[in-house]
C-alpha atoms as a PDB file:
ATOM      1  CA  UNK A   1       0.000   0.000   0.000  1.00  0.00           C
ATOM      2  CA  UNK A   2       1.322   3.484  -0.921  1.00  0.00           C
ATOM      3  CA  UNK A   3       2.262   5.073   2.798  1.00  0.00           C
ATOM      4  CA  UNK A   4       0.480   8.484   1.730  1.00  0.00           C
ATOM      5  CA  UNK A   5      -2.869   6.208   1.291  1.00  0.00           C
ATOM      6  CA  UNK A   6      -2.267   5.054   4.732  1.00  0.00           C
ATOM      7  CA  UNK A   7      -1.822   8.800   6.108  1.00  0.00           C
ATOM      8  CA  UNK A   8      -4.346  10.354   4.181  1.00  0.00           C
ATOM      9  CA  UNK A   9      -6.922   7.579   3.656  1.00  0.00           C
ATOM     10  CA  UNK A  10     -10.226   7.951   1.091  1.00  0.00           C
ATOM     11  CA  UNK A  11     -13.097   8.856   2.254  1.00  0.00           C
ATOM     12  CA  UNK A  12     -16.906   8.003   1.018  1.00  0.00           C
ATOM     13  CA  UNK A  13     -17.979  11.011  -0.289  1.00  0.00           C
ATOM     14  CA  UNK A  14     -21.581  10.167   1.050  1.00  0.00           C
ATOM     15  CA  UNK A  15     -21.128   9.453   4.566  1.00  0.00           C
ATOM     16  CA  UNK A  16     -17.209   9.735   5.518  1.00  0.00           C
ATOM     17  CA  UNK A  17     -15.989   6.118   5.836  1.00  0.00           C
ATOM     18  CA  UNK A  18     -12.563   5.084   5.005  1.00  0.00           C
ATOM     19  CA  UNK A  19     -12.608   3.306   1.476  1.00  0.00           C
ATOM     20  CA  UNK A  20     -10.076   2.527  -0.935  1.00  0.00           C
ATOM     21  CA  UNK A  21      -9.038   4.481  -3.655  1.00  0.00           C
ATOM     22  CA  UNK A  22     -10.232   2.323  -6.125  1.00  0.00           C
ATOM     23  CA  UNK A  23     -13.795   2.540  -4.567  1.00  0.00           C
ATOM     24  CA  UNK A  24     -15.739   5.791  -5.325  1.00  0.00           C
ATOM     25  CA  UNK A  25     -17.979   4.857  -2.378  1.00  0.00           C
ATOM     26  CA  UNK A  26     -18.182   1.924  -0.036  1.00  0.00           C
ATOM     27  CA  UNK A  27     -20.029  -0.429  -0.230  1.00  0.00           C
ATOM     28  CA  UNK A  28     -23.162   0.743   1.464  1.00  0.00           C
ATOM     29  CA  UNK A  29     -23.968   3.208   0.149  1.00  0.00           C
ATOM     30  CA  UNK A  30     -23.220   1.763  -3.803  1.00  0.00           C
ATOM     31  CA  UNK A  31     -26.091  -0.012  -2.849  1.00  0.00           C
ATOM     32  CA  UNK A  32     -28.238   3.295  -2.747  1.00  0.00           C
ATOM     33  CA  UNK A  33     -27.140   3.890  -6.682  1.00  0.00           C
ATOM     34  CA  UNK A  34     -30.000   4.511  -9.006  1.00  0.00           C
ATOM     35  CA  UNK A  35     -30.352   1.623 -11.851  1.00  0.00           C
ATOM     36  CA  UNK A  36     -30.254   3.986 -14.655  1.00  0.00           C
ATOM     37  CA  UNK A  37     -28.487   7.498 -15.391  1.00  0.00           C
ATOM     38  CA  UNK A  38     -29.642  10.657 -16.186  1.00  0.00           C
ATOM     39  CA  UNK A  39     -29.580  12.283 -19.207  1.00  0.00           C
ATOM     40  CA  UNK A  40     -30.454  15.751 -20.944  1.00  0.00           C
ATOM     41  CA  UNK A  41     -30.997  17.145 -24.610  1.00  0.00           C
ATOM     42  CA  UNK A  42     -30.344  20.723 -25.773  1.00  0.00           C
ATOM     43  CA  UNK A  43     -29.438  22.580 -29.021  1.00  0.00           C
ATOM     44  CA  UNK A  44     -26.519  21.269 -30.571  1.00  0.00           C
ATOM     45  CA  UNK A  45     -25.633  19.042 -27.676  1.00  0.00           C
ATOM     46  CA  UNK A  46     -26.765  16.568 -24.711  1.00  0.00           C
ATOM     47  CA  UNK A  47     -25.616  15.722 -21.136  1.00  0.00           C
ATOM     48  CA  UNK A  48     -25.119  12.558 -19.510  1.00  0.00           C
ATOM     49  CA  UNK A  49     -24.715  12.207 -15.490  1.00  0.00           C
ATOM     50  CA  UNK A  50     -24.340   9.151 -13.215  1.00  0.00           C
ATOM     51  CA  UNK A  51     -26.800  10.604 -10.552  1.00  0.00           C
ATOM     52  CA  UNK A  52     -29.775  12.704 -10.314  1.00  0.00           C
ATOM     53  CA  UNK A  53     -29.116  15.719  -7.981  1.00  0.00           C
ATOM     54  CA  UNK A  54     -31.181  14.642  -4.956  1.00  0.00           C
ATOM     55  CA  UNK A  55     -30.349  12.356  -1.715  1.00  0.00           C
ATOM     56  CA  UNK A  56     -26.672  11.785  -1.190  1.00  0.00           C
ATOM     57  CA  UNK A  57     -25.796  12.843  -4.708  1.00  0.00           C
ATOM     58  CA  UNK A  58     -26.453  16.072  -3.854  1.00  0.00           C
ATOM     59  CA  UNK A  59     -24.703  16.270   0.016  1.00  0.00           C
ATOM     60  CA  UNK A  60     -21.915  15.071  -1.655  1.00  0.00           C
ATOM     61  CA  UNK A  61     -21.642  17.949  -4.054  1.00  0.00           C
ATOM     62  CA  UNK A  62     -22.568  20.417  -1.719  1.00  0.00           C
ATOM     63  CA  UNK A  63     -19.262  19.473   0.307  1.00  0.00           C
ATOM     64  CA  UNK A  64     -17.200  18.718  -2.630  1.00  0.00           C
ATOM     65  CA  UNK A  65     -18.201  22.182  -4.059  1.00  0.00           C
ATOM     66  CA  UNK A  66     -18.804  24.457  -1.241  1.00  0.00           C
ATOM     67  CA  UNK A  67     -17.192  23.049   1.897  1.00  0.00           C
ATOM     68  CA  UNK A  68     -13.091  22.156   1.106  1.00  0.00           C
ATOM     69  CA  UNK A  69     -13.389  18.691  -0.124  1.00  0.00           C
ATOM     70  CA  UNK A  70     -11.445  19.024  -3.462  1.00  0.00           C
ATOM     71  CA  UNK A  71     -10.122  15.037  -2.593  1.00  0.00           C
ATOM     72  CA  UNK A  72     -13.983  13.874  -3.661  1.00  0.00           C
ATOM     73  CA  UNK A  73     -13.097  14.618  -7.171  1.00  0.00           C
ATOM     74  CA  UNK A  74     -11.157  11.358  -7.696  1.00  0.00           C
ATOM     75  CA  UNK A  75     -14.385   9.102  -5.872  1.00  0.00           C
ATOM     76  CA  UNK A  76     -17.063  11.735  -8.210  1.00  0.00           C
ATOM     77  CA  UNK A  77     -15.237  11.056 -11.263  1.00  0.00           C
ATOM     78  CA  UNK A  78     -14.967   7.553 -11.101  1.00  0.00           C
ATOM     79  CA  UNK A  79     -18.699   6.898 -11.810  1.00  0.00           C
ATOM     80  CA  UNK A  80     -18.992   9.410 -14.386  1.00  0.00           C
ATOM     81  CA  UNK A  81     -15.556   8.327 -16.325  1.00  0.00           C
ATOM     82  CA  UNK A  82     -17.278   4.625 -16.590  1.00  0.00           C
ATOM     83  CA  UNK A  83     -20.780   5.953 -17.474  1.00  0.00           C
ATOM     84  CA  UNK A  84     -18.987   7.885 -20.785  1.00  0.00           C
ATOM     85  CA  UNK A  85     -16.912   4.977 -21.692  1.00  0.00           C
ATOM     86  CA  UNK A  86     -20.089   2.930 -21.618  1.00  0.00           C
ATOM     87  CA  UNK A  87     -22.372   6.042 -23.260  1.00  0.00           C
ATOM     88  CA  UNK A  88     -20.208   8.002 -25.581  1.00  0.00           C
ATOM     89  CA  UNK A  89     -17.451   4.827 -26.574  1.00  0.00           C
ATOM     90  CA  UNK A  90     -18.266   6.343 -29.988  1.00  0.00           C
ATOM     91  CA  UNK A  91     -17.095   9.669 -29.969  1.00  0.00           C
ATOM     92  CA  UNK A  92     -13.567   9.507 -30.372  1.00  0.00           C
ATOM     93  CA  UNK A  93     -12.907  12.455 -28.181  1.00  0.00           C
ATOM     94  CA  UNK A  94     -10.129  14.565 -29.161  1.00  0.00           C
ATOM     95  CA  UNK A  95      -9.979  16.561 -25.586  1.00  0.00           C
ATOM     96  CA  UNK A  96     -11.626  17.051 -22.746  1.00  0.00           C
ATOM     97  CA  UNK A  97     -12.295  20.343 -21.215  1.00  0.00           C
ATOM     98  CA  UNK A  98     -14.224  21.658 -18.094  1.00  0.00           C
ATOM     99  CA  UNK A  99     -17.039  24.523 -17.953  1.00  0.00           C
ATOM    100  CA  UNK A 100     -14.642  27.319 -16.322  1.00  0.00           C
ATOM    101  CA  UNK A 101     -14.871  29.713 -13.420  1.00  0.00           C
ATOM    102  CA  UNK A 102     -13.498  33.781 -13.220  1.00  0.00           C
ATOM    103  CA  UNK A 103      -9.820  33.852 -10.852  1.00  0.00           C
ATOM    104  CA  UNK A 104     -12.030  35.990  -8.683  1.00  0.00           C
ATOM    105  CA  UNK A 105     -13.842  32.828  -7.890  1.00  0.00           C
ATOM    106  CA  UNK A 106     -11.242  30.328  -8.353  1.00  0.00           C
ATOM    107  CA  UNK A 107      -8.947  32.667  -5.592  1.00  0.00           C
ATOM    108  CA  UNK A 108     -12.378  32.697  -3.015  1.00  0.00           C
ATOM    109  CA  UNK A 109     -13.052  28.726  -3.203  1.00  0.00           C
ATOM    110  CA  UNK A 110      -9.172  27.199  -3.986  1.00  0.00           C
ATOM    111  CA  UNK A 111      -9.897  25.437  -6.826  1.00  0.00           C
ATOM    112  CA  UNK A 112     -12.647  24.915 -10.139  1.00  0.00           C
ATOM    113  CA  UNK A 113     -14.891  21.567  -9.267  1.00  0.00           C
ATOM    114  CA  UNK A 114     -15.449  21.288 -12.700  1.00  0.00           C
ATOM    115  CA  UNK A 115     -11.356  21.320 -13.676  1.00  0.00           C
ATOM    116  CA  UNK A 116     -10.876  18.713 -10.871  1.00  0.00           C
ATOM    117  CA  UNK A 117     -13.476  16.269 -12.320  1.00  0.00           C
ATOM    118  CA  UNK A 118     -12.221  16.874 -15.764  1.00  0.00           C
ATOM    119  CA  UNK A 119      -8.428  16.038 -14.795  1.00  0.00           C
ATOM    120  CA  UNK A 120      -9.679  13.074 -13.038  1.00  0.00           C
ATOM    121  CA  UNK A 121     -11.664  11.794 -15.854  1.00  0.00           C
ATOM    122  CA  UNK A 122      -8.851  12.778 -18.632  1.00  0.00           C
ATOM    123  CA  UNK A 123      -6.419  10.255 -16.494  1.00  0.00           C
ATOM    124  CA  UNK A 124      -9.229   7.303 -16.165  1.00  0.00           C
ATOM    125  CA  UNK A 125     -10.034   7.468 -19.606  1.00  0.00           C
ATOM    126  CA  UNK A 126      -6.620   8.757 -21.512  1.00  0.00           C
ATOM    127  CA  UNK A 127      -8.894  11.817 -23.091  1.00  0.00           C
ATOM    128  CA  UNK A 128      -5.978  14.691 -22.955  1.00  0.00           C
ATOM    129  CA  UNK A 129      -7.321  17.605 -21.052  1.00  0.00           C
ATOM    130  CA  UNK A 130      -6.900  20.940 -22.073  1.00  0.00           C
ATOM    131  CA  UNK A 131      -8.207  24.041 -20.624  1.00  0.00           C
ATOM    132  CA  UNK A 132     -10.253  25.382 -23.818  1.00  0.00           C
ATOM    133  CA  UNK A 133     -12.577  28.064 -22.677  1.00  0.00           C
ATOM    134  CA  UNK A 134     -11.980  30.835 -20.586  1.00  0.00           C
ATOM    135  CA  UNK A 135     -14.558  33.128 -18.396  1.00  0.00           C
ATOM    136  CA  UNK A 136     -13.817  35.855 -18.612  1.00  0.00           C
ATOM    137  CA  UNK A 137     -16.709  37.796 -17.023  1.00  0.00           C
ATOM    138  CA  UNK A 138     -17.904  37.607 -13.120  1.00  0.00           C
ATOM    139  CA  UNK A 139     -22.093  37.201 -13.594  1.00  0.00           C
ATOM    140  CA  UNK A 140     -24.644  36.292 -10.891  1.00  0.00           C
ATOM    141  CA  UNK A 141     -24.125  32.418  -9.576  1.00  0.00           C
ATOM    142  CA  UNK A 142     -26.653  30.426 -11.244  1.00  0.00           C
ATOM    143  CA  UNK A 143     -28.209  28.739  -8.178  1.00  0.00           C
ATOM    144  CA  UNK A 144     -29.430  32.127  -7.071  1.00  0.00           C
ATOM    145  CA  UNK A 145     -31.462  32.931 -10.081  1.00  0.00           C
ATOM    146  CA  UNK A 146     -34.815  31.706 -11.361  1.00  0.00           C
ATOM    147  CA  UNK A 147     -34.309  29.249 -14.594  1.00  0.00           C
ATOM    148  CA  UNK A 148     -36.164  32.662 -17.150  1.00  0.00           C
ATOM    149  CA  UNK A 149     -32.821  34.436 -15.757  1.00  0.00           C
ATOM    150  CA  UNK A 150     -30.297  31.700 -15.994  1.00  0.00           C
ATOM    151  CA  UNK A 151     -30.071  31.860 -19.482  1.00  0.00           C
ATOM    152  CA  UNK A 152     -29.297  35.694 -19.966  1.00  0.00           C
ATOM    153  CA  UNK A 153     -26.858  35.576 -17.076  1.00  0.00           C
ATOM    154  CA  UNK A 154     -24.721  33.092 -18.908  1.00  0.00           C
ATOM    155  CA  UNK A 155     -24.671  35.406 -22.529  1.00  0.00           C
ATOM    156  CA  UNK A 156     -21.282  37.047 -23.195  1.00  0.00           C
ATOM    157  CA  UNK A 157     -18.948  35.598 -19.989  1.00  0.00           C
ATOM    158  CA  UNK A 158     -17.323  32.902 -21.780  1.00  0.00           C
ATOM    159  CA  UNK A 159     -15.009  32.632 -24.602  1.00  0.00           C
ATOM    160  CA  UNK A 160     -12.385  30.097 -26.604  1.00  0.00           C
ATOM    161  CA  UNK A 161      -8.592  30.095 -24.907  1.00  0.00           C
ATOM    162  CA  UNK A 162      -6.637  31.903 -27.515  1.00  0.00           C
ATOM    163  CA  UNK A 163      -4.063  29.172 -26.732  1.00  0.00           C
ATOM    164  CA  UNK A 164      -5.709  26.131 -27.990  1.00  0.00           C
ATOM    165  CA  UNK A 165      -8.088  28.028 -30.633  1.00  0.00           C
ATOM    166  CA  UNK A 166      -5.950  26.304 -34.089  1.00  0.00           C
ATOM    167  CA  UNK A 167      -6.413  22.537 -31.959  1.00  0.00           C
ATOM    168  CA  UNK A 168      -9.926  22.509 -31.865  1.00  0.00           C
ATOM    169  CA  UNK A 169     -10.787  22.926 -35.557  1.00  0.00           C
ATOM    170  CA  UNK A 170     -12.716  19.703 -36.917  1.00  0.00           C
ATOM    171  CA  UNK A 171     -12.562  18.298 -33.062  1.00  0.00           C
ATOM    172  CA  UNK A 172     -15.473  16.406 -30.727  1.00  0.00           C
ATOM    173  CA  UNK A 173     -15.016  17.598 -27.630  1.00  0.00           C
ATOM    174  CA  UNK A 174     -16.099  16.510 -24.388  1.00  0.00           C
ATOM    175  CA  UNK A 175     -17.270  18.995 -21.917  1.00  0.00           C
ATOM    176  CA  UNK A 176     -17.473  18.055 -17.912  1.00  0.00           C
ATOM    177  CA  UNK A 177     -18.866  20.122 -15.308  1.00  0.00           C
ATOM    178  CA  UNK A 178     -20.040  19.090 -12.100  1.00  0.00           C
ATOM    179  CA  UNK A 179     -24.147  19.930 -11.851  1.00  0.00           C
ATOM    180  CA  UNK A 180     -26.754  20.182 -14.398  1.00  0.00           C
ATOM    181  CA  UNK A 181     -29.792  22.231 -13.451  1.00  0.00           C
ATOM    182  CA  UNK A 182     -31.272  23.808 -16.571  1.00  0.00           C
ATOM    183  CA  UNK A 183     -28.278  23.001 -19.036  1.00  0.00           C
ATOM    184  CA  UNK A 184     -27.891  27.055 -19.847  1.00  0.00           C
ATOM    185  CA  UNK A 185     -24.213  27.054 -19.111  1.00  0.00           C
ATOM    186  CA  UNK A 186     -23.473  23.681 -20.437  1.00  0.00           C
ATOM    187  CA  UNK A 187     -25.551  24.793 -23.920  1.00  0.00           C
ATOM    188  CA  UNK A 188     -23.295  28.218 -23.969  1.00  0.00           C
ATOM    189  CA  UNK A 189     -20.242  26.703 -23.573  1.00  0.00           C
ATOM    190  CA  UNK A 190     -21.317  24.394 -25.999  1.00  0.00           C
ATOM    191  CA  UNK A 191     -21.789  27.189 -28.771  1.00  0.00           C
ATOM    192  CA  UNK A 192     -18.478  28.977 -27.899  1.00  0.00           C
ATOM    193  CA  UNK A 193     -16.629  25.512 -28.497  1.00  0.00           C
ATOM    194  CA  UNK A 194     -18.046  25.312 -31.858  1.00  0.00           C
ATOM    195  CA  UNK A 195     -18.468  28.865 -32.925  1.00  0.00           C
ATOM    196  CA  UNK A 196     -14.520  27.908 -32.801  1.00  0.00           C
ATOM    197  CA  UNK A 197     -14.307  25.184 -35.237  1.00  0.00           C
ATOM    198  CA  UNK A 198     -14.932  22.161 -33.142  1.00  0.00           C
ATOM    199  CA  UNK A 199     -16.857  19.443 -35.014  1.00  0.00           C
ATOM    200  CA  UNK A 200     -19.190  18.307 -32.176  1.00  0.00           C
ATOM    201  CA  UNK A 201     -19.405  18.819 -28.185  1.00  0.00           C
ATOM    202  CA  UNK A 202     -20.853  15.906 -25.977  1.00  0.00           C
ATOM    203  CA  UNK A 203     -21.348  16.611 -22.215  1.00  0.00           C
ATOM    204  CA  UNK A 204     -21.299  14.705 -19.086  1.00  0.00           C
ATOM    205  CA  UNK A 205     -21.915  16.473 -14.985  1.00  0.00           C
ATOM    206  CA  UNK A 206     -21.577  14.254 -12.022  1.00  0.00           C
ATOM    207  CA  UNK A 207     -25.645  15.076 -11.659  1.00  0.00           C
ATOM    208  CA  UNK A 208     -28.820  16.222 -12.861  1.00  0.00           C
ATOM    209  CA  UNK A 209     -31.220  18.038 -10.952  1.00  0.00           C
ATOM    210  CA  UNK A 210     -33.864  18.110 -13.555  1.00  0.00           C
ATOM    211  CA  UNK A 211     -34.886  17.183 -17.352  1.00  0.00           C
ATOM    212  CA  UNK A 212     -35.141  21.022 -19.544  1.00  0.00           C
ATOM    213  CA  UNK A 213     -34.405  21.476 -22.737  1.00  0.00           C
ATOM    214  CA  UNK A 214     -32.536  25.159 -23.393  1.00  0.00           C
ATOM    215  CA  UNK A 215     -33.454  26.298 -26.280  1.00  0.00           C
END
């Protein structure tokens, strides 16, 4: 056993027991898994997630997302790296990439959710990760607003990293973040990615909260 496993152990993300760090959950509460995944369709794109956001899905992205558990990323993305092997094993992703967050927010919480899940799934499933879309405006959280708001909020704050613009031409991308709620974000990144040349843009989130269809 690696010594640093033995120092710093894994945790469930759903109720705090120690776990390997092959499991993304013991066993207890893998027994509380939902038979079937979620899914959602929008313009241009759709989203796949392990989980619907309810129960324990969602206490353990509240914690991994708003209370210092960046560690949960490895034991979140496990579940969603075998759901798009199994889902989208006919893409033939190019990269994967993560919806991003402003450096005022990334400074505030310590790290991007979304990036972490991304890495994690980029070294499960050998998709290279690059960081292809910037934010590059500071707009209301999306939690806070009602879904007829969400999807003017999200207009305008994102854009294609200047650095990777000439890689994604003719591309199919995958896009990870970590939620789902009314897809607005998800469906804007979407159009930035191939505004920019990409050939198509498939999505996965750890969770769902709801079926919508952004138009």
């Amino acid at each position: 056993m690696n010594p640093l496993h033995m120092l710093f152990p894994a945790h469930c993300p759903y109720c705090g027991r120690v776990i390997s760090y092959t499991q993304p959950a013991c066993e207890s509460c893998c027994r509380l898994y939902p038979p079937n995944s979620v899914n959602m369709k929008f313009r241009h794109s759709e989203c796949i997630a392990p989980f619907p956001y309810n129960g324990q899905f969602r206490k353990a992205m509240l914690n991994f997302k708003f209370y210092g558990k960046p560690q949960y990323s490895k034991q979140l993305s496990m579940n969603m790296a075998a759901l798009i092997k199994d889902k989208y094993s006919d893409k033939g992703f190019c990269y994967v990439t993560c919806v991003p967050i402003t450096k005022k927010a990334f400074n505030k919480r310590g790290y991007n959710q979304a990036e972490l899940l991304a890495k994690q799934i980029s070294s499960i499933t050998h998709i290279q990760y690059k960081p292809l879309i910037l934010k590059t405006k500071n707009n209301k959280t999306q939690h806070t607003l009602c879904p007829s708001q969400r999807k003017e909020n999200v207009k305008g704050v994102y854009e294609i990293n200047s650095k990777y613009k000439s890689k994604i031409q003719g591309r199919t991308i995958l896009l990870i973040d970590d939620i789902a709620t009314t897809g607005y974000t998800l469906s804007e990144c979407v159009e930035v990615l191939l505004t920019s040349g990409a050939k198509a843009v498939f999505c996965a989130t750890y969770a769902i909260a709801k079926r919508y269809n952004p138009q």
